[in-house]
PDB file of N, CA and C in Angstrom:
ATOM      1  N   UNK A   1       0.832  -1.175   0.000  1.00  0.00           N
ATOM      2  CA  UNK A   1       0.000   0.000   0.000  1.00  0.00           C
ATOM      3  C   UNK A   1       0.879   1.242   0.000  1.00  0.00           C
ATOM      4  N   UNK A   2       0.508   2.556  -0.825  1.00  0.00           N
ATOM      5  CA  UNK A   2       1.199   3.572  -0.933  1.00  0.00           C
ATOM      6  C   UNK A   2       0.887   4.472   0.635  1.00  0.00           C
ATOM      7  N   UNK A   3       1.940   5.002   0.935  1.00  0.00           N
ATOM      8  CA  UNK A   3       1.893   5.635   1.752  1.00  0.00           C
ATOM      9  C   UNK A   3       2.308   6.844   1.731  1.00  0.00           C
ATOM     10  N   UNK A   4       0.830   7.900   1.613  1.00  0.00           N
ATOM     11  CA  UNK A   4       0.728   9.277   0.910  1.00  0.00           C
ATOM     12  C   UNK A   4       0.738  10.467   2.226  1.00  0.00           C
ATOM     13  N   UNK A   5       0.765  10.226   3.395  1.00  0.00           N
ATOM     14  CA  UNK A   5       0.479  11.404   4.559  1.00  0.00           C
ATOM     15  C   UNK A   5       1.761  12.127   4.499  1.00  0.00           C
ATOM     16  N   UNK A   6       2.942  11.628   3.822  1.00  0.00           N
ATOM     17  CA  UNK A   6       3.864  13.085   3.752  1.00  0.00           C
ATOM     18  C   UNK A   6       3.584  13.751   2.881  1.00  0.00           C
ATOM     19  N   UNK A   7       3.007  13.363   1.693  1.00  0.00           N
ATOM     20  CA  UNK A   7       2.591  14.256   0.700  1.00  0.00           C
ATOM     21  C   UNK A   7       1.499  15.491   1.067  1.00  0.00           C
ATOM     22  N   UNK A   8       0.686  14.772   2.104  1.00  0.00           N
ATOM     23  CA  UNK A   8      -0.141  15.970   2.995  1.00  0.00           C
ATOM     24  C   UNK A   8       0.289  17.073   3.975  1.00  0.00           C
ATOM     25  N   UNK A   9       1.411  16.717   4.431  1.00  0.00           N
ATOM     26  CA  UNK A   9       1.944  17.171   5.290  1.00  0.00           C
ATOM     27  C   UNK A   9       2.178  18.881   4.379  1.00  0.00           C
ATOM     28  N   UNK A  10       2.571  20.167   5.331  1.00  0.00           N
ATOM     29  CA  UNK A  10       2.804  21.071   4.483  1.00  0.00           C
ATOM     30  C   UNK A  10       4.322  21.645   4.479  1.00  0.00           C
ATOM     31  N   UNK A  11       4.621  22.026   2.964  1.00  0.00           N
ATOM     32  CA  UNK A  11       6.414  21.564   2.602  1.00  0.00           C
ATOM     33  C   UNK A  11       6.745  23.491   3.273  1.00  0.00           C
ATOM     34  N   UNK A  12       7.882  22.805   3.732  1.00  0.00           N
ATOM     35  CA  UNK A  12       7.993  24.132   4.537  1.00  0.00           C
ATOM     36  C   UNK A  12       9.853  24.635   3.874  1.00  0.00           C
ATOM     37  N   UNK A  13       9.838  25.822   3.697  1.00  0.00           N
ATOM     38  CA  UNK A  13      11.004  26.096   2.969  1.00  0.00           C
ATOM     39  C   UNK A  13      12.115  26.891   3.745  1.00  0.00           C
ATOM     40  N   UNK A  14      13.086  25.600   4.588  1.00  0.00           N
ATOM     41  CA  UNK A  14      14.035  26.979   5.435  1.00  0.00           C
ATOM     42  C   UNK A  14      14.655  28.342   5.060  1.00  0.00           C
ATOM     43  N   UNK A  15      14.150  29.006   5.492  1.00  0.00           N
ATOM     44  CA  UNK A  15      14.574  30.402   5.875  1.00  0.00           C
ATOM     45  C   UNK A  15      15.725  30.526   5.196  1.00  0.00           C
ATOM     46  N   UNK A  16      16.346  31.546   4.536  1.00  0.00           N
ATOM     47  CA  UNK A  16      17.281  32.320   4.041  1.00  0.00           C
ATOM     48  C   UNK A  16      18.206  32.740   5.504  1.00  0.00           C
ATOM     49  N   UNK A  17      19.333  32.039   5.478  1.00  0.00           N
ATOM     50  CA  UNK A  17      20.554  32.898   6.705  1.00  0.00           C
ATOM     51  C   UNK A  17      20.747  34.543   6.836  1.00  0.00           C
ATOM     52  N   UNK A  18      20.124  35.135   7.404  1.00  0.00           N
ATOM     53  CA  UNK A  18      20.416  36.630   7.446  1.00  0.00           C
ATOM     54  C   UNK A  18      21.352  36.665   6.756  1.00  0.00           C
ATOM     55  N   UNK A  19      22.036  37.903   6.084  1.00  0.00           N
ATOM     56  CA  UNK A  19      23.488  37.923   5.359  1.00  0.00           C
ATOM     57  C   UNK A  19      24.302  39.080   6.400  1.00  0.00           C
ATOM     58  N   UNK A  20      25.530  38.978   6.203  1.00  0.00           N
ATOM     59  CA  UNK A  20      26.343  40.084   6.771  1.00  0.00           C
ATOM     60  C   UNK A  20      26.683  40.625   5.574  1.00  0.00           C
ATOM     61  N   UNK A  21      26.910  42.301   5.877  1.00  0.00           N
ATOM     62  CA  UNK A  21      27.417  42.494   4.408  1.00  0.00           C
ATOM     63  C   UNK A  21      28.738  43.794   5.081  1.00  0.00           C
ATOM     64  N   UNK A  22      29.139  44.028   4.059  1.00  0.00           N
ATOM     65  CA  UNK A  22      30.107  44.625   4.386  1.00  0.00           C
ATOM     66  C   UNK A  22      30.559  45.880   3.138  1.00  0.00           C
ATOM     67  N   UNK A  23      30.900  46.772   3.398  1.00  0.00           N
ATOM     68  CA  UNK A  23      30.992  47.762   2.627  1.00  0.00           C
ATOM     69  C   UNK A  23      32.507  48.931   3.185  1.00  0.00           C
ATOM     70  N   UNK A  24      33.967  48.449   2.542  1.00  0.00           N
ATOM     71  CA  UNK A  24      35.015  49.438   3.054  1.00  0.00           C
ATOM     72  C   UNK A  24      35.220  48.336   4.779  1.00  0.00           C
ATOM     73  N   UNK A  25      35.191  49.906   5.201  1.00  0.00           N
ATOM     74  CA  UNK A  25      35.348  49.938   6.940  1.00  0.00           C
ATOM     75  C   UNK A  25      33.762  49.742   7.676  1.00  0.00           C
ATOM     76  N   UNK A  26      33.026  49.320   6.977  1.00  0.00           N
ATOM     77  CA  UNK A  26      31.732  49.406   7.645  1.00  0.00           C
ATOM     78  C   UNK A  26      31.095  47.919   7.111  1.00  0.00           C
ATOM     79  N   UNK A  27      30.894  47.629   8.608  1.00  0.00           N
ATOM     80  CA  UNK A  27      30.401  46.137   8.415  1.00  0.00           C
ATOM     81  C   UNK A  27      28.988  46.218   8.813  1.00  0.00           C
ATOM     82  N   UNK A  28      27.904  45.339   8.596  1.00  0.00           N
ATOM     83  CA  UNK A  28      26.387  45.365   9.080  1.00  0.00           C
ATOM     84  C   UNK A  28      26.148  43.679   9.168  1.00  0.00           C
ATOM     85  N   UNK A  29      26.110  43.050  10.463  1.00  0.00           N
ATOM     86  CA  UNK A  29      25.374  41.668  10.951  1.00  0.00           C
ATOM     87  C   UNK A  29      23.736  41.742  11.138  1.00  0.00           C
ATOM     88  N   UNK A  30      22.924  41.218  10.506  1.00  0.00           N
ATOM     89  CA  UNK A  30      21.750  40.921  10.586  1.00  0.00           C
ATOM     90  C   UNK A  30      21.460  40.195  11.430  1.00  0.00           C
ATOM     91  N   UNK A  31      22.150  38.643  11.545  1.00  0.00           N
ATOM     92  CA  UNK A  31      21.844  37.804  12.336  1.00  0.00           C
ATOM     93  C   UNK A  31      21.978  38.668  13.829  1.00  0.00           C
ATOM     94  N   UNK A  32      23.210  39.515  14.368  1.00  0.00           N
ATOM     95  CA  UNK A  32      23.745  39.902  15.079  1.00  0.00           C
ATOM     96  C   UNK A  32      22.860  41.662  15.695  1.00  0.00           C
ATOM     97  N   UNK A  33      22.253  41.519  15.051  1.00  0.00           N
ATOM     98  CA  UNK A  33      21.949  43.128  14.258  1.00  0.00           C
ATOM     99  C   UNK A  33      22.917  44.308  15.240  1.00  0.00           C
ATOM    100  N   UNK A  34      23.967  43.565  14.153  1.00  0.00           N
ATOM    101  CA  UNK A  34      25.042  44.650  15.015  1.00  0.00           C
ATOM    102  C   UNK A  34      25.693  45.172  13.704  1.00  0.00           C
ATOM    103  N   UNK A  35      26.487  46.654  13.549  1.00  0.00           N
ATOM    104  CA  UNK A  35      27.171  47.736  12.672  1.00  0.00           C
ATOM    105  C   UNK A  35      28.430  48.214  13.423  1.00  0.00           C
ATOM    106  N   UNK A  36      29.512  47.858  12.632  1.00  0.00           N
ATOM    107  CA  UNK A  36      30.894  47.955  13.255  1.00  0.00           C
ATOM    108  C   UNK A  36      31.210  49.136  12.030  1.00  0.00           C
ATOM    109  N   UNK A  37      32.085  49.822  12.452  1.00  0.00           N
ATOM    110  CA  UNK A  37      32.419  51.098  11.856  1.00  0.00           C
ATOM    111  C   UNK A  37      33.842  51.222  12.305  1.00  0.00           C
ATOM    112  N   UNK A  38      35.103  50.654  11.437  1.00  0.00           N
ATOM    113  CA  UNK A  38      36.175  50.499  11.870  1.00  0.00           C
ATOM    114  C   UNK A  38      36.313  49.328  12.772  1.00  0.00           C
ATOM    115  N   UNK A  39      35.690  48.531  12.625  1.00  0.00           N
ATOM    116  CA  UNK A  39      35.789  47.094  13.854  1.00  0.00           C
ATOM    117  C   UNK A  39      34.869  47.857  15.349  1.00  0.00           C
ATOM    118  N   UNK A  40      34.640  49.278  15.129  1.00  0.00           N
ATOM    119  CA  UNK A  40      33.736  50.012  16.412  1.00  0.00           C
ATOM    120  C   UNK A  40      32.289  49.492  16.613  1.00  0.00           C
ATOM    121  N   UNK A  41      31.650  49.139  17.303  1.00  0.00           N
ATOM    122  CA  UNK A  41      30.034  49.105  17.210  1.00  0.00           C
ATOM    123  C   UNK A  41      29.852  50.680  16.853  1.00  0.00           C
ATOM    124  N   UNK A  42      28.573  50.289  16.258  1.00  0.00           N
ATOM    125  CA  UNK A  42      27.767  51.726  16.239  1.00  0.00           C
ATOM    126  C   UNK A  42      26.505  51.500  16.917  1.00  0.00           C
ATOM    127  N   UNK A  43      26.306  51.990  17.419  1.00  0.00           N
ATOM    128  CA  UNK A  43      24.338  52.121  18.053  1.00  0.00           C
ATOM    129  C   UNK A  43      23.690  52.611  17.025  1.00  0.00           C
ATOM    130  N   UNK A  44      22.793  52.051  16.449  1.00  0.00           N
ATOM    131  CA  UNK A  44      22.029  52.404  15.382  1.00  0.00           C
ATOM    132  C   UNK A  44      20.221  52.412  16.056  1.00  0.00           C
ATOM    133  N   UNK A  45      19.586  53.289  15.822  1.00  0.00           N
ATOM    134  CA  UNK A  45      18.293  53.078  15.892  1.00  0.00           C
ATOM    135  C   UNK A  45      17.734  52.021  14.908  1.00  0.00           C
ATOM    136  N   UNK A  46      16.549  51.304  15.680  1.00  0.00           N
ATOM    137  CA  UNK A  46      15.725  50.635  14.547  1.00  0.00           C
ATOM    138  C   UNK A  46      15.598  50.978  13.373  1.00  0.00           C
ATOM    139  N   UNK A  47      15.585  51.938  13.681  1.00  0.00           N
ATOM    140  CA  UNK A  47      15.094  52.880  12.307  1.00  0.00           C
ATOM    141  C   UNK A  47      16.599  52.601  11.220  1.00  0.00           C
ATOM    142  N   UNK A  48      17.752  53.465  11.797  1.00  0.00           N
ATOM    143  CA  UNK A  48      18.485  53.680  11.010  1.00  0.00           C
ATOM    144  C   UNK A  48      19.051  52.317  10.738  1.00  0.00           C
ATOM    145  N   UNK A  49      18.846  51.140  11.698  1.00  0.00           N
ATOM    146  CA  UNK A  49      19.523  49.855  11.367  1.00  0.00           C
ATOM    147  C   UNK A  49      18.561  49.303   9.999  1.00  0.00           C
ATOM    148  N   UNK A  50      17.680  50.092   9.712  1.00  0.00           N
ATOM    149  CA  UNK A  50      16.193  48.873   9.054  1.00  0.00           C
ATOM    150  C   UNK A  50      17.073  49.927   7.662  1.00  0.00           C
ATOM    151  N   UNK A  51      17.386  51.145   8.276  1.00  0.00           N
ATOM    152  CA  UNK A  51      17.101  51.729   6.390  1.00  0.00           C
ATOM    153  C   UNK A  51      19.075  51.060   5.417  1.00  0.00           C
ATOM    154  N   UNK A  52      19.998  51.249   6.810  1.00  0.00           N
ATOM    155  CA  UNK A  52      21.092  50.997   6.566  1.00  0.00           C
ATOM    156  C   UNK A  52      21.207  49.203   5.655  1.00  0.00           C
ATOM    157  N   UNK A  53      20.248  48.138   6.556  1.00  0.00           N
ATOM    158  CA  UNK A  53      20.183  47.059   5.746  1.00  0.00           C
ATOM    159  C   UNK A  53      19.240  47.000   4.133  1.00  0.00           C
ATOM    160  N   UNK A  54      18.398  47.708   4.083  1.00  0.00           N
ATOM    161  CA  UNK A  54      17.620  47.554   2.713  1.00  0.00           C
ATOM    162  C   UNK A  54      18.614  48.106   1.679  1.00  0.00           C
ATOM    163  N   UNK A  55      19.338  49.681   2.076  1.00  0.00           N
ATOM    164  CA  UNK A  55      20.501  49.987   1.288  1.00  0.00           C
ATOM    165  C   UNK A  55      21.437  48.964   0.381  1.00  0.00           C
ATOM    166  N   UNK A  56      21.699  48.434   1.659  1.00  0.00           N
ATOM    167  CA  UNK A  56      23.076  47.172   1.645  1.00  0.00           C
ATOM    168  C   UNK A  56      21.893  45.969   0.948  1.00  0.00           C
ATOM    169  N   UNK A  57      21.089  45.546   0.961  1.00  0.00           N
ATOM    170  CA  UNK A  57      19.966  44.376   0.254  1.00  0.00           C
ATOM    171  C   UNK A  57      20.233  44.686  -1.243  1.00  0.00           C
ATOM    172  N   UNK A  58      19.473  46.169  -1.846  1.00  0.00           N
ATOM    173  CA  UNK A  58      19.807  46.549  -2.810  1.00  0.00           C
ATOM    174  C   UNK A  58      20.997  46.896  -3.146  1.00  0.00           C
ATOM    175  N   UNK A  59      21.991  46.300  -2.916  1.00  0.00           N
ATOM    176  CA  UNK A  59      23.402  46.416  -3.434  1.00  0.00           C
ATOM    177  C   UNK A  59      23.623  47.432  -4.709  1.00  0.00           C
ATOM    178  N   UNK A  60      23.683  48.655  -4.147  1.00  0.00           N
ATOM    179  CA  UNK A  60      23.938  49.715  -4.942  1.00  0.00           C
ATOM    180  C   UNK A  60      23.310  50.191  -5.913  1.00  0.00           C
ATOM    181  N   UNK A  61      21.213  50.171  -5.968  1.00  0.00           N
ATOM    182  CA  UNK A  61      20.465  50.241  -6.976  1.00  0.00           C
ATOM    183  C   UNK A  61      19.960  51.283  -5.790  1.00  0.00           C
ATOM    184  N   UNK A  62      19.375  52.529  -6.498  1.00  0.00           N
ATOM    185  CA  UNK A  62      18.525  53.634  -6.081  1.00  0.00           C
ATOM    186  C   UNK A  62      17.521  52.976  -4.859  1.00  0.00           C
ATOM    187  N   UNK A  63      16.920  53.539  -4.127  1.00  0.00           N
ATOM    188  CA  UNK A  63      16.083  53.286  -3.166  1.00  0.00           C
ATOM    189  C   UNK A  63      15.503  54.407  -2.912  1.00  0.00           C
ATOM    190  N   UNK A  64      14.217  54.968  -3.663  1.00  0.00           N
ATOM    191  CA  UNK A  64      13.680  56.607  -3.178  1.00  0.00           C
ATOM    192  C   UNK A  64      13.033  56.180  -1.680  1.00  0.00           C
ATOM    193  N   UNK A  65      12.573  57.233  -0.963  1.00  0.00           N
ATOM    194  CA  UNK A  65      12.662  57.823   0.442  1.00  0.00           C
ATOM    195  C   UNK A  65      11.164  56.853   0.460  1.00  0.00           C
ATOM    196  N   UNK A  66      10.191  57.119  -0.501  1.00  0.00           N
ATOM    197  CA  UNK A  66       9.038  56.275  -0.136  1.00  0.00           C
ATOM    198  C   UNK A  66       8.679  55.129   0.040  1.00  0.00           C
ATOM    199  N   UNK A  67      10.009  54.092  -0.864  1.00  0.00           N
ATOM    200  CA  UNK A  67       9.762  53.029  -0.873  1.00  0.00           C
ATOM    201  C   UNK A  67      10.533  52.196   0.583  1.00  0.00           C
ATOM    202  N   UNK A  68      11.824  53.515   1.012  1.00  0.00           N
ATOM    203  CA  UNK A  68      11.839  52.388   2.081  1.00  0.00           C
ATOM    204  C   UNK A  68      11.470  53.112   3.289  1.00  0.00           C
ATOM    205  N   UNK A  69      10.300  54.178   3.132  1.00  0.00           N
ATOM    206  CA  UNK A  69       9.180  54.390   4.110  1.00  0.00           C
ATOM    207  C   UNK A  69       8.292  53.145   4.651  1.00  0.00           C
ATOM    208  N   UNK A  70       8.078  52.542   2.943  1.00  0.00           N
ATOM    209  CA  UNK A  70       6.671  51.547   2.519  1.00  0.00           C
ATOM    210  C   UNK A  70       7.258  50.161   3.632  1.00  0.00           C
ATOM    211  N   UNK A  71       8.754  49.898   3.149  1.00  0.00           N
ATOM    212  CA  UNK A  71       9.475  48.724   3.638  1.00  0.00           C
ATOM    213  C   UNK A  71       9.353  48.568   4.967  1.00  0.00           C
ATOM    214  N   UNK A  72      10.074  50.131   5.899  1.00  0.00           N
ATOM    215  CA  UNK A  72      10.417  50.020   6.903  1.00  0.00           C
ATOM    216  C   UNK A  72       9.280  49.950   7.943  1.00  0.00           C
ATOM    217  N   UNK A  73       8.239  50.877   7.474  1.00  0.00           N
ATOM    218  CA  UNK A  73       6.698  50.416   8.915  1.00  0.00           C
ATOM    219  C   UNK A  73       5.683  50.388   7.988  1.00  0.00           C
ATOM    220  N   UNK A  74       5.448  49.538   6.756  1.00  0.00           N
ATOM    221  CA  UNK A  74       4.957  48.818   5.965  1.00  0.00           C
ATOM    222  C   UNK A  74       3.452  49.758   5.349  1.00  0.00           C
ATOM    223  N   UNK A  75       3.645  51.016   5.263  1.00  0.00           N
ATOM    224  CA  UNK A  75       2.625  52.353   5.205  1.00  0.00           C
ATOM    225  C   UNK A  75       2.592  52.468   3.524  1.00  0.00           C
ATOM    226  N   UNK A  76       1.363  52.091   2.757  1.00  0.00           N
ATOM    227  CA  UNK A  76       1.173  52.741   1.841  1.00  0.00           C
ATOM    228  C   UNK A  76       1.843  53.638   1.780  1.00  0.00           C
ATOM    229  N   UNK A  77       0.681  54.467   2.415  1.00  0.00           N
ATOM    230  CA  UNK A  77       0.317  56.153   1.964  1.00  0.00           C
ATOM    231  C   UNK A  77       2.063  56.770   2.455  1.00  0.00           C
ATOM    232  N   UNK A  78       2.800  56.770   3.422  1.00  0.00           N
ATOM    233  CA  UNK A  78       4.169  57.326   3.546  1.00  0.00           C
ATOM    234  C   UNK A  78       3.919  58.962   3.549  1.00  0.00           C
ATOM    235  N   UNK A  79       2.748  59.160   3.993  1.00  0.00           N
ATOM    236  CA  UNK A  79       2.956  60.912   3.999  1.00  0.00           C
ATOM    237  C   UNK A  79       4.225  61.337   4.439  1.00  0.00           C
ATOM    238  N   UNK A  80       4.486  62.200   3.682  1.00  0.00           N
ATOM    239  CA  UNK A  80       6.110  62.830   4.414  1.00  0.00           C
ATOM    240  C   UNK A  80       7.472  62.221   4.737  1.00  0.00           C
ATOM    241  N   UNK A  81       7.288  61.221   3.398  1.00  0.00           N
ATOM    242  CA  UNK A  81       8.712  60.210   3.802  1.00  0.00           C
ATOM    243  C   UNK A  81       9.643  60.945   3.235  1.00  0.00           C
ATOM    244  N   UNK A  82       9.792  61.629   2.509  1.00  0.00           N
ATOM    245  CA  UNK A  82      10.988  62.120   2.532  1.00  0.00           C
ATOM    246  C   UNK A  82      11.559  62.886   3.489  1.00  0.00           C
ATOM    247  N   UNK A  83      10.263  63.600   4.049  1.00  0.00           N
ATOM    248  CA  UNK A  83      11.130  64.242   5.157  1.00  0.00           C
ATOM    249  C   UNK A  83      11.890  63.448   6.406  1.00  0.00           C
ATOM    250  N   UNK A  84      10.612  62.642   6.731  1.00  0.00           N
ATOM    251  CA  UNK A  84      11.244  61.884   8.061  1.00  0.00           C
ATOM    252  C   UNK A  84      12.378  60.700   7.450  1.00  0.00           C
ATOM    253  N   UNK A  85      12.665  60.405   6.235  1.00  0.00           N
ATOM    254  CA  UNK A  85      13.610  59.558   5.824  1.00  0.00           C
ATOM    255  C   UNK A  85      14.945  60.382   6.097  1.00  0.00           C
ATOM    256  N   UNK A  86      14.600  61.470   5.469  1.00  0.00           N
ATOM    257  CA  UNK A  86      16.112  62.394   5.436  1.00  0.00           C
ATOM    258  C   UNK A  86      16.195  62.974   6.689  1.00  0.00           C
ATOM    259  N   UNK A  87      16.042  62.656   7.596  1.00  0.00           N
ATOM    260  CA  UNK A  87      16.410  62.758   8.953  1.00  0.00           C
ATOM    261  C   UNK A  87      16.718  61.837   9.599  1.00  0.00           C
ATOM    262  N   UNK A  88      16.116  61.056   9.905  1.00  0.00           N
ATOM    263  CA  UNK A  88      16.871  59.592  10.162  1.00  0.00           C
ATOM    264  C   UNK A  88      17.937  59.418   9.092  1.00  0.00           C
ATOM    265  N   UNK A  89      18.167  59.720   7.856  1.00  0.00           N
ATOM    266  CA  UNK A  89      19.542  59.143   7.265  1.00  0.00           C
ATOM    267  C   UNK A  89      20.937  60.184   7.549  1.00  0.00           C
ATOM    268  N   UNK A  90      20.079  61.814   8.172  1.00  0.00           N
ATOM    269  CA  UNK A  90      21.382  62.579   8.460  1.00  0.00           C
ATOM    270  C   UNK A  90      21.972  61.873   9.618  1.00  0.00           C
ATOM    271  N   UNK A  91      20.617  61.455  10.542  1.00  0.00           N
ATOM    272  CA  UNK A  91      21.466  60.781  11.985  1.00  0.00           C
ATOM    273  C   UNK A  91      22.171  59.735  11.649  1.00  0.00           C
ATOM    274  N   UNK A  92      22.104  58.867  10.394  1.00  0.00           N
ATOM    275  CA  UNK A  92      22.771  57.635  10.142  1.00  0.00           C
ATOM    276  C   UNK A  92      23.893  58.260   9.801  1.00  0.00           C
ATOM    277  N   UNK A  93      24.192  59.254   8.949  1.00  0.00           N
ATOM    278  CA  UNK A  93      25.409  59.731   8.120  1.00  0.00           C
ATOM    279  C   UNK A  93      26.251  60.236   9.568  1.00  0.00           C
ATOM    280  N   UNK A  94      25.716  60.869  10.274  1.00  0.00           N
ATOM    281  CA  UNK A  94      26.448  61.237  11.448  1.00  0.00           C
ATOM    282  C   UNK A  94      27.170  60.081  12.199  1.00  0.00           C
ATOM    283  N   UNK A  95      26.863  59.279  11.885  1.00  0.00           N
ATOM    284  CA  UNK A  95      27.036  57.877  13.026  1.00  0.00           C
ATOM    285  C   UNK A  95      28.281  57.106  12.368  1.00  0.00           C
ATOM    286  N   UNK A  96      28.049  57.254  10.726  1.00  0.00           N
ATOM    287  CA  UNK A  96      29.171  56.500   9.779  1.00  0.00           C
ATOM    288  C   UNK A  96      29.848  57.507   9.496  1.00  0.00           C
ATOM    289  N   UNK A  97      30.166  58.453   9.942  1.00  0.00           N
ATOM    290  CA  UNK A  97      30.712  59.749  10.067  1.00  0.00           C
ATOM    291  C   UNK A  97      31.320  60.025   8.290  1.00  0.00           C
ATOM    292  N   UNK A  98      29.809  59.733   7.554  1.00  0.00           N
ATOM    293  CA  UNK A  98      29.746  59.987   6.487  1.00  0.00           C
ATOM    294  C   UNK A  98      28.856  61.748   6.011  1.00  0.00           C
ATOM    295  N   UNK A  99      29.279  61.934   4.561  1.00  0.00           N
ATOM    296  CA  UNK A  99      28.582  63.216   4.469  1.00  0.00           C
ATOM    297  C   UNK A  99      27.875  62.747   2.783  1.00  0.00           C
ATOM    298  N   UNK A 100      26.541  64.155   2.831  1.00  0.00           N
ATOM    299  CA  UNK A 100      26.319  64.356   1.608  1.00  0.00           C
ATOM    300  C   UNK A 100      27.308  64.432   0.694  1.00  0.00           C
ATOM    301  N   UNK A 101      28.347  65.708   1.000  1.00  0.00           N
ATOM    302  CA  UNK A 101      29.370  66.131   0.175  1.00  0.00           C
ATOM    303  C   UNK A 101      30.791  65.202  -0.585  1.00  0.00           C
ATOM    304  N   UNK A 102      30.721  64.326   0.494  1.00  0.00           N
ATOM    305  CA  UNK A 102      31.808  63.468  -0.103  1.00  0.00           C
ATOM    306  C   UNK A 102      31.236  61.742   0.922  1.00  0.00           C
ATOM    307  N   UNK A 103      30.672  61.373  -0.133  1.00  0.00           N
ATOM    308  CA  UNK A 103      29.890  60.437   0.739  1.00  0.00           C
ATOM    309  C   UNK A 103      30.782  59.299   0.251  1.00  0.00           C
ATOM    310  N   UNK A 104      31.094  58.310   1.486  1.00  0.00           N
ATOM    311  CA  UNK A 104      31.579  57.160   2.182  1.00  0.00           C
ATOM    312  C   UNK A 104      31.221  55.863   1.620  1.00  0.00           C
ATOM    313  N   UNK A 105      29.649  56.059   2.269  1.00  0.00           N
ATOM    314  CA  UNK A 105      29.069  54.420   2.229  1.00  0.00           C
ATOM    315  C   UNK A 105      27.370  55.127   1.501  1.00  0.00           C
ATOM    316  N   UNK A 106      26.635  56.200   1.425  1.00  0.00           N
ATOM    317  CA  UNK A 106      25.226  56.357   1.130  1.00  0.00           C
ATOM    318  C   UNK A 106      25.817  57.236   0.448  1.00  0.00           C
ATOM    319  N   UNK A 107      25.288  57.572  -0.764  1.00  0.00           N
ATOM    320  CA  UNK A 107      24.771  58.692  -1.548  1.00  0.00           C
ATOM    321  C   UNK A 107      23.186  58.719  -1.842  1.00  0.00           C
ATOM    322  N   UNK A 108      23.402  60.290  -1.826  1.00  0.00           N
ATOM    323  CA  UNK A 108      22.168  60.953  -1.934  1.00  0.00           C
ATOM    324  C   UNK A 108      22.267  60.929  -4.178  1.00  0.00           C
ATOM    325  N   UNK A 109      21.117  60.545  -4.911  1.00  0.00           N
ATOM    326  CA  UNK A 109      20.530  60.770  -5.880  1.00  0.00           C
ATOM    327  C   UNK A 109      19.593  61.516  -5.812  1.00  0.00           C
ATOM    328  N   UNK A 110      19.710  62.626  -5.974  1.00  0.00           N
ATOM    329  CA  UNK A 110      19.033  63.947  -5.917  1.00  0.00           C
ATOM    330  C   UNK A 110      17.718  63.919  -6.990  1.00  0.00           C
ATOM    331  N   UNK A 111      16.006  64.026  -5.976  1.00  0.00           N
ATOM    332  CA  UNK A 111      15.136  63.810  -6.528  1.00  0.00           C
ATOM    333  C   UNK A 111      15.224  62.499  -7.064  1.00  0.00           C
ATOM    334  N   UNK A 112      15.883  61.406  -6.539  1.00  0.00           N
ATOM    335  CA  UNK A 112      15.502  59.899  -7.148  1.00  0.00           C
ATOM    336  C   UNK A 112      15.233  59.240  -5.314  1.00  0.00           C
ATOM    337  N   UNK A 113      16.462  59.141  -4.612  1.00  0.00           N
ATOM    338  CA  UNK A 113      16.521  58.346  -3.352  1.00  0.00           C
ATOM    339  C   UNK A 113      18.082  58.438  -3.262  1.00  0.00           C
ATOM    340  N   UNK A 114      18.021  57.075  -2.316  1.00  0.00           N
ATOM    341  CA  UNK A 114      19.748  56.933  -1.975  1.00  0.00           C
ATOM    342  C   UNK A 114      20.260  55.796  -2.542  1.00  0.00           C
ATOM    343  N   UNK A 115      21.177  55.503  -2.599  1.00  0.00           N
ATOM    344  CA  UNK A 115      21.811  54.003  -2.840  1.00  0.00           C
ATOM    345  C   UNK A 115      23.549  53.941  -1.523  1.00  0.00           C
ATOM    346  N   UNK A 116      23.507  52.494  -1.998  1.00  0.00           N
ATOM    347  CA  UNK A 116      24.723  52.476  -1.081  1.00  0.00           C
ATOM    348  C   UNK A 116      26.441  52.698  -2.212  1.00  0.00           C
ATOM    349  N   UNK A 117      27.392  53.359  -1.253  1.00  0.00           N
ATOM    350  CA  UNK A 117      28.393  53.733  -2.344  1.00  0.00           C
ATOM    351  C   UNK A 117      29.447  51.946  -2.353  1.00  0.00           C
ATOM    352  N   UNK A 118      29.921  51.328  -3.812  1.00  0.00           N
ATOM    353  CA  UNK A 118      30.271  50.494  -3.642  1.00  0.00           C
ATOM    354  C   UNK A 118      31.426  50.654  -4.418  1.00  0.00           C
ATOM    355  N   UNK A 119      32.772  50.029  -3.574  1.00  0.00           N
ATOM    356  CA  UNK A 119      33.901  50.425  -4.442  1.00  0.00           C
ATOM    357  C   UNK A 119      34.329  50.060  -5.806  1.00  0.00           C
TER     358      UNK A 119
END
């Protein structure tokens, strides 16, 4: 007799390993959700840890302010993401003691979003 109850059973697909990624002097652990900056921790807010990993996800493709509004507390509508994005990313730039002007690890695409800088 065939014996079909695993076929019922439901197929379950393990999980993807968080990734670490790394960019220069600036490292980011997911599993860890830890950001070393020179081998330094950084304290990152939720916030700035959620926008710093989607950056680093999209490996150096644009990311405008709304979409990782939409990502980060999962909001359609995003009234005012650019503003509250570009504030949380000055506090991030402060932290990777990165700038608009000669940017590190984020650039700003002016009227598009940000991306991450990759050597």
């Amino acid at each position: 007799m065939f014996d079909d109850t695993a076929a019922l059973l439901p197929q379950t697909e393990s999980p993807a390993a968080p990734r670490d990624y790394i960019v220069g002097d600036l490292q980011l652990s997911v599993a860890r959700h830890e950001c070393l900056l020179n081998g330094q921790p950084v304290a990152l807010t939720p916030t700035e840890f959620a926008i710093l990993r989607i950056l680093l996800e999209e490996d150096g493709a644009v990311v405008s302010a709304e979409e990782l509004c939409r990502r980060i507390w999962n909001d359609e509508r995003c009234c005012g993401a650019a503003n509250t994005i570009s504030v949380h990313m000055r506090h991030l730039r402060r932290k990777l003691q990165d700038t608009v002007a000669n940017p590190r690890y984020i650039r700003t695409i002016w009227g598009v979003g940000y991306k991450i800088e990759t050597p």
